[in-house]
Protein backbone atom coordinates (compact mmCIF):
# COMPACT_ATOMS: atom_id res chain seq x y z
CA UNK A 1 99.10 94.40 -119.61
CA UNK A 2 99.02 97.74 -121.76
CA UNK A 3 98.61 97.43 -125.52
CA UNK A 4 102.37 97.06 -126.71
CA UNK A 5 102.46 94.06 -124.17
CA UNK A 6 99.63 92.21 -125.44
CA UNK A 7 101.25 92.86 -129.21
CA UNK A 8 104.38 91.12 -128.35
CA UNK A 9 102.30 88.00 -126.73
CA UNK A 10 100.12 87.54 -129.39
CA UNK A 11 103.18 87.89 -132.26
CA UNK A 12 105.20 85.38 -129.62
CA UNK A 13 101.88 83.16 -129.65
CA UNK A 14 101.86 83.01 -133.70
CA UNK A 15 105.40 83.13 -134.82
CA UNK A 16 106.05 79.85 -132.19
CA UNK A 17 102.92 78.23 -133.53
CA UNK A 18 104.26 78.80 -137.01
CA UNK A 19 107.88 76.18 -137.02
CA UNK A 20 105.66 72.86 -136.95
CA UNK A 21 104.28 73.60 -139.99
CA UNK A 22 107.16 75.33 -141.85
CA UNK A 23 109.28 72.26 -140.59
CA UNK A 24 106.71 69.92 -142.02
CA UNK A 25 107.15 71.78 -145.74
CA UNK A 26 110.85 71.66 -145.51
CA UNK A 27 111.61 67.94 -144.67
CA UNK A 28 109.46 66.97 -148.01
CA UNK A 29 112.35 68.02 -149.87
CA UNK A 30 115.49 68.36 -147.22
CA UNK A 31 116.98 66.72 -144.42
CA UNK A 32 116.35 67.09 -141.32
CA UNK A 33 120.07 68.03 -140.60
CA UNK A 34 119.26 70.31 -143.17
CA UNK A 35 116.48 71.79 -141.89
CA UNK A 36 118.16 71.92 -138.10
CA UNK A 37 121.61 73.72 -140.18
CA UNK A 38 119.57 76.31 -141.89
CA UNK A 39 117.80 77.54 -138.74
CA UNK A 40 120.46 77.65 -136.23
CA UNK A 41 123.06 79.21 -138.62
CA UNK A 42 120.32 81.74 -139.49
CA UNK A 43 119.78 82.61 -136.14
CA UNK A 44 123.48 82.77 -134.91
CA UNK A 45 124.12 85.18 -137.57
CA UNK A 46 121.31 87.57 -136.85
CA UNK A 47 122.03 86.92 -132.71
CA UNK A 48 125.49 87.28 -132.48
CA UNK A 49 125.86 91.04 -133.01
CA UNK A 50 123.21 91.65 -130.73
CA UNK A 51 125.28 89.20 -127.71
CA UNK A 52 128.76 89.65 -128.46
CA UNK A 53 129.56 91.95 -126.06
CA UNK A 54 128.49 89.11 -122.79
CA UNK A 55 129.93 86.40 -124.59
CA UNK A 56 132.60 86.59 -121.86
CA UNK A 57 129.64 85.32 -119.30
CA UNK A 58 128.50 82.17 -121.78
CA UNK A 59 132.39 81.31 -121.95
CA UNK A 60 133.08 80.98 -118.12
CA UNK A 61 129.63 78.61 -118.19
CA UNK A 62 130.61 76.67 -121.50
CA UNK A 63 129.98 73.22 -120.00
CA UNK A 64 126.68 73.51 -119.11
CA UNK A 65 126.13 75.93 -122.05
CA UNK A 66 127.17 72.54 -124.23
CA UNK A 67 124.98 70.75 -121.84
CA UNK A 68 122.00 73.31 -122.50
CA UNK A 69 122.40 73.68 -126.39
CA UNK A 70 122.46 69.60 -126.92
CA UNK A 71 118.88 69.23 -124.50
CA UNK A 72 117.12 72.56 -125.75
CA UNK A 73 118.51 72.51 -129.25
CA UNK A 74 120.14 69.93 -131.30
CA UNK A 75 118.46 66.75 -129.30
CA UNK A 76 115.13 67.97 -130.00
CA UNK A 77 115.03 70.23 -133.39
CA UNK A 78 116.91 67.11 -134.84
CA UNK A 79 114.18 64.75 -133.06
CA UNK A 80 111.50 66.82 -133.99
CA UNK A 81 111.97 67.72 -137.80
CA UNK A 82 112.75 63.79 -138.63
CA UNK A 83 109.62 63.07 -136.41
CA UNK A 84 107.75 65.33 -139.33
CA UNK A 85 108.18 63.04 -142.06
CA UNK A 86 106.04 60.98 -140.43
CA UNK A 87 103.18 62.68 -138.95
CA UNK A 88 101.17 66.09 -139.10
CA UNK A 89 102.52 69.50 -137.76
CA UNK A 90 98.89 69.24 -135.74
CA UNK A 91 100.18 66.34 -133.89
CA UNK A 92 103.88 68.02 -133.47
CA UNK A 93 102.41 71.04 -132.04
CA UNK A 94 99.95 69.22 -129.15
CA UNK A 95 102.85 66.70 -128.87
CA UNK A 96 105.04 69.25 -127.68
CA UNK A 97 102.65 70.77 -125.54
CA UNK A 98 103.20 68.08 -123.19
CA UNK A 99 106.78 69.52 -122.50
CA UNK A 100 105.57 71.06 -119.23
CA UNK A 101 103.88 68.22 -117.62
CA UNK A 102 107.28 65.83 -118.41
CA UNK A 103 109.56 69.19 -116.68
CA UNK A 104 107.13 68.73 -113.37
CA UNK A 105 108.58 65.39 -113.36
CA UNK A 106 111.92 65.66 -113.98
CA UNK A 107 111.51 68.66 -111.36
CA UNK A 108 110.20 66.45 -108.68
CA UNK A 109 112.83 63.27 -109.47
CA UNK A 110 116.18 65.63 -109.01
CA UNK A 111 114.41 67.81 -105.95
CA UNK A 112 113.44 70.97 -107.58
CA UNK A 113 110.03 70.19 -106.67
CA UNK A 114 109.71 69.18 -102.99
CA UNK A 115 106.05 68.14 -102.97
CA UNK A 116 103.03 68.16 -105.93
CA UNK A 117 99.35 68.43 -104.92
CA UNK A 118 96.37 66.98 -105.77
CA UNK A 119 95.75 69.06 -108.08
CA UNK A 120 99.37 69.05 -110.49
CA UNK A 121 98.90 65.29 -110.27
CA UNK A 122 95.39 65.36 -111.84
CA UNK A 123 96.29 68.00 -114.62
CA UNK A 124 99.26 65.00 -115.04
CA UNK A 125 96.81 62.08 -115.65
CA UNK A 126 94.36 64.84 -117.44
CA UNK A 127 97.41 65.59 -120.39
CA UNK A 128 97.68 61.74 -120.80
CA UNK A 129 94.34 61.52 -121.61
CA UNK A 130 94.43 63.88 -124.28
CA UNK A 131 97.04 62.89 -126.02
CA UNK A 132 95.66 59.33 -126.07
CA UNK A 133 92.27 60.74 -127.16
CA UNK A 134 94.33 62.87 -129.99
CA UNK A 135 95.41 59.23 -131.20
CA UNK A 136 92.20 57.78 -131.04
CA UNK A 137 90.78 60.50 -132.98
CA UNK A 138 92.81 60.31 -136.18
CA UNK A 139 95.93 61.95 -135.52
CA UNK A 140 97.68 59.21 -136.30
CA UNK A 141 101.38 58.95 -136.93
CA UNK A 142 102.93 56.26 -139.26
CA UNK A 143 104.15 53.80 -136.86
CA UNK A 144 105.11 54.44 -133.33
CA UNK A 145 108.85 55.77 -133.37
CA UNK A 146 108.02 59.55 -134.60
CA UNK A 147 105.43 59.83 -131.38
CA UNK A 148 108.33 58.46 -129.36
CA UNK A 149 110.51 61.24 -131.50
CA UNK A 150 108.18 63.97 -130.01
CA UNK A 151 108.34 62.67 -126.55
CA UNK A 152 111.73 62.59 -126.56
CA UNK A 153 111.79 66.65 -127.62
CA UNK A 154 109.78 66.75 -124.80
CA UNK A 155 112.15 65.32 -122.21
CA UNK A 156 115.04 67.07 -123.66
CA UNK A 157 112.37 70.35 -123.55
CA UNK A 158 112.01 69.02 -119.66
CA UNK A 159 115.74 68.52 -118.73
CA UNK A 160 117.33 71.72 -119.92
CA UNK A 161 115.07 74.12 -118.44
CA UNK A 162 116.78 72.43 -114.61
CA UNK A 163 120.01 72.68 -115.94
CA UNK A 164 119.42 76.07 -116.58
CA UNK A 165 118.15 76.38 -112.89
CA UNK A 166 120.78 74.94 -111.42
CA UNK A 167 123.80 75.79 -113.18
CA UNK A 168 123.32 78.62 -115.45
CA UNK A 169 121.46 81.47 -113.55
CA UNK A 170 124.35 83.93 -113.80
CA UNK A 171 124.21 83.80 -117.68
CA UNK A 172 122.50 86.89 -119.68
CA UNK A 173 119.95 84.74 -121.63
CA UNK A 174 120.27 86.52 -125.35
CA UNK A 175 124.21 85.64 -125.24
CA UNK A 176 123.44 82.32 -124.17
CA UNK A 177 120.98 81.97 -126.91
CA UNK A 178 123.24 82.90 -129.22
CA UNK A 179 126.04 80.63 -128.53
CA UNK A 180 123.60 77.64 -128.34
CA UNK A 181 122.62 78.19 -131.74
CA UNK A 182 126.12 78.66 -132.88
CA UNK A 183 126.61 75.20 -131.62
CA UNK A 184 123.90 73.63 -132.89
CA UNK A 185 125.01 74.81 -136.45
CA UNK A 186 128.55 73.58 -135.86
CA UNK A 187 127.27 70.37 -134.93
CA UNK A 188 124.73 70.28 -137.51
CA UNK A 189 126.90 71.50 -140.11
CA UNK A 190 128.87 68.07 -141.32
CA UNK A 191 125.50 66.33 -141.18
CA UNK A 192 123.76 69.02 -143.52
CA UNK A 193 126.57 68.32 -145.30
CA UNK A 194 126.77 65.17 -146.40
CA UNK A 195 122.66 65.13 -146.88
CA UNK A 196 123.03 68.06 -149.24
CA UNK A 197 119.68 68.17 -151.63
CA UNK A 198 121.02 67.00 -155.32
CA UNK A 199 118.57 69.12 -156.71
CA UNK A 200 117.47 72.33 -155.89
CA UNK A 201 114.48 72.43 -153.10
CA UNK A 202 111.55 74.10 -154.34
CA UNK A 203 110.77 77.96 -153.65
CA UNK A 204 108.23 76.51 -150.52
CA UNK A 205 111.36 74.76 -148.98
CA UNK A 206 113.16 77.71 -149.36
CA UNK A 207 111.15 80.47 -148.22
CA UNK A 208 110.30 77.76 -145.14
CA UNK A 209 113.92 77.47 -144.26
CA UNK A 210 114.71 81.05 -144.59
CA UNK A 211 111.87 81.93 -142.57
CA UNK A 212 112.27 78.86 -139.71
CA UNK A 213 115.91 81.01 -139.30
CA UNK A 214 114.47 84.33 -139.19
CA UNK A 215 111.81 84.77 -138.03
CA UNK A 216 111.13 81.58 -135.97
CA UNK A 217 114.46 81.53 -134.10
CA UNK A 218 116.27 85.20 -134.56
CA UNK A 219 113.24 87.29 -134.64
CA UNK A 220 111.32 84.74 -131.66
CA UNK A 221 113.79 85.25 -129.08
CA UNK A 222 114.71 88.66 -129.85
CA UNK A 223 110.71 89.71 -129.26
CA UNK A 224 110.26 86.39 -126.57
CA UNK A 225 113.66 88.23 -124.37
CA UNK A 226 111.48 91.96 -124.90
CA UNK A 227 108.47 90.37 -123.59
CA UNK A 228 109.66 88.81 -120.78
CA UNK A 229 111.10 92.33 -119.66
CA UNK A 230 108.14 94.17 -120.34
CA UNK A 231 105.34 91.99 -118.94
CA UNK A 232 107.87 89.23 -116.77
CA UNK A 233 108.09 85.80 -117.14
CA UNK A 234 105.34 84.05 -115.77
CA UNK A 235 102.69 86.03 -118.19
CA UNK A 236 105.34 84.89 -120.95
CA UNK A 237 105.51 81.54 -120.40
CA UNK A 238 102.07 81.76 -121.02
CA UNK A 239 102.01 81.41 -124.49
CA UNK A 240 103.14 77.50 -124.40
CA UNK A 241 99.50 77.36 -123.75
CA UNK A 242 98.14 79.12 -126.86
CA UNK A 243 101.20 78.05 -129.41
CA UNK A 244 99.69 74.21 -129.73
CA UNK A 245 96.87 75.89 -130.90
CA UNK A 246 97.89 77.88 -132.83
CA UNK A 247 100.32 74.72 -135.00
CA UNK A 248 96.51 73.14 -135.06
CA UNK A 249 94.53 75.68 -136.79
CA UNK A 250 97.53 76.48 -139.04
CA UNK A 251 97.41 72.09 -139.69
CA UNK A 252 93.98 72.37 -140.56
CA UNK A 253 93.35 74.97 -142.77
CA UNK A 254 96.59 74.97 -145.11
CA UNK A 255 97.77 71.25 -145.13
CA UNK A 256 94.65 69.47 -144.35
CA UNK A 257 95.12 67.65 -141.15
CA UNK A 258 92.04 66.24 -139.86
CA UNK A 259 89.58 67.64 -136.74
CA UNK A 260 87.42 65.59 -135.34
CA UNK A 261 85.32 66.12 -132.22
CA UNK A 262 87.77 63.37 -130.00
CA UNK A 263 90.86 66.01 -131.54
CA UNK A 264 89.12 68.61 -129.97
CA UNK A 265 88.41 67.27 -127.11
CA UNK A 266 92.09 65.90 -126.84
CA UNK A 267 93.92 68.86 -127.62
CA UNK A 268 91.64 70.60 -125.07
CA UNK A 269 92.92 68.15 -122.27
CA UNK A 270 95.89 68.30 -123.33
CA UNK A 271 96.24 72.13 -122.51
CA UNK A 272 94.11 71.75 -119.59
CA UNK A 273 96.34 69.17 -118.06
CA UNK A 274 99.05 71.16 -118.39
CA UNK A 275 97.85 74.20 -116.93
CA UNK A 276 96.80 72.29 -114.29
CA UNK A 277 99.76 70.66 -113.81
CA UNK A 278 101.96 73.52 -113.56
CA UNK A 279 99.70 75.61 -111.52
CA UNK A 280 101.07 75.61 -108.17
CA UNK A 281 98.58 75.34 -104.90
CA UNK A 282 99.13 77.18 -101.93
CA UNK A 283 100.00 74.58 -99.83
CA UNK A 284 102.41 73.53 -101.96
CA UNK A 285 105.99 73.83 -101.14
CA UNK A 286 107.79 76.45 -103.23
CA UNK A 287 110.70 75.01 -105.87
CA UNK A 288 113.61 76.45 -104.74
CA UNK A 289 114.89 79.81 -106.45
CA UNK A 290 115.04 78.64 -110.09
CA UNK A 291 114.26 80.40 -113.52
CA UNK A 292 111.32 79.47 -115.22
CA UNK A 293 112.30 77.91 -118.98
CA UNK A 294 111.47 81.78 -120.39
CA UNK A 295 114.07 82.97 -117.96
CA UNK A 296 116.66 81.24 -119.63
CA UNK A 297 115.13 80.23 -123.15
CA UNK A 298 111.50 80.48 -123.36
CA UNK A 299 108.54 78.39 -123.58
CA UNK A 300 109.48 75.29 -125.71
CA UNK A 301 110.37 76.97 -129.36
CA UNK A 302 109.67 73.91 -132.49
């Protein structure tokens, strides 16, 4: 890893830390569909001149491209910002780290994943234990349906990453982006729409919005697609691990979310059980040629 490469992950490790809590300042004052509209047609602006030229590639894959922008995308961003009216961008952020853990088992239901070890299925029960010890600690969420919210980003974090595998290896990855979020605006637009502030959102929901578009979606994969050809995408994917922690310190300091010793020790479990879980054995039987989630889209993006 030379210098440059260890810039890029550590600005990829902060600006994807950053969306839980600018999402939690924006849906004080907007809607969700709001929030999910701003970003996306943001980001489609800024992409678009960068991908035009392969959007031949996304078109010939447009089903699965659909398939891919409703599991990665809209499902989730729309999931996840109405899930932060309701609890902390702490909890969003560890919530989400869970993403990985739910893919090994999505992985291992369709096929991709012929066999897990000992090992994956302790870092499994290992991340369920700290995110019930992040509960029991005081990072509570009014009532029980945004924590469902987040686990539902989570699956839809979990599916598209194997759609990707199976059906959408052939397509360049910024084009694809690109189109996704174009989609997710069009879809997001009418909703926006009719949910349209009646008064103006403050400067805070502003700048948040502007910056959730720029430099948490354009800017992110521009950088995230750079890193993963300059240091390859297992080292890239690496920064799911550091991100959570990142949307915790961030929690704590500027909006006040709580930290307790049981938070800490959750959130550590948490990341350990995913690492674990992921980390492949070498008994294990390989998962058939498939692209990691950076491959296609990177590490799961708030």
């Amino acid at each position: 890893m030379t210098r440059r490469k260890w810039v890029l992950f550590a600005a990829m490790c902060l600006i994807w830390g950053v969306p839980y809590l600018l999402i939690s300042a924006s849906v004080a004052e907007v809607s969700p569909a709001m929030v999910v509209f701003s970003r996306t047609a943001i980001g489609a602006v800024v992409l678009l001149p960068f991908a035009w030229r392969q959007l031949r590639a996304v078109w010939a894959h447009r089903w699965p491209v659909l398939a891919f922008a409703l599991l990665e995308m809209v499902g989730p961003w729309f999931l996840l910002s109405d899930a932060e009216r309701h609890l902390s961008s702490s909890l969003a952020g560890l919530l989400i780290a869970f993403a990985p853990v739910l893919a090994l088992v999505v992985a291992r239901v369709i096929g991709l994943e012929r066999r897990i070890g000992r090992l994956r299925v302790l870092g499994l029960v290992v991340a369920v234990g700290g995110v019930a010890a992040l509960g029991g600690g005081g990072m509570e969420a009014s009532g029980a349906w945004p924590v469902i919210e987040m686990l539902l980003v989570a699956v839809g974090y979990a599916i598209a990453p194997q759609v990707a595998a199976v059906k959408l290896r052939e397509v360049p990855a910024l084009p694809m982006t690109a189109v996704c979020l174009t989609i997710a605006a069009l879809i997001s637009a009418p909703f926006a729409a009719a949910t349209w502030p009646t008064t103006t959102p403050s400067a805070t929901a502003l700048g948040s919005l502007v910056l959730l578009g720029l430099l948490c979606t354009a800017l992110a994969f521009l950088l995230f697609f750079r890193l993963i050809a300059e240091a390859g995408p297992a080292r890239a994917t690496a920064i799911a691990y550091v991100n959570p922690v990142v949307a915790l310190a961030l929690g704590v300091s500027l909006r006040g979310d709580p930290l307790t010793p049981l938070i800490v020790a959750g959130a550590i479990l948490v990341l350990a059980g995913t690492f674990l879980a992921t980390r492949r054995t070498r008994n294990e039987s390989p998962t058939p040629s498939a692209p990691t989630p950076a491959e296609h889209e990177g590490a799961p993006a708030a």
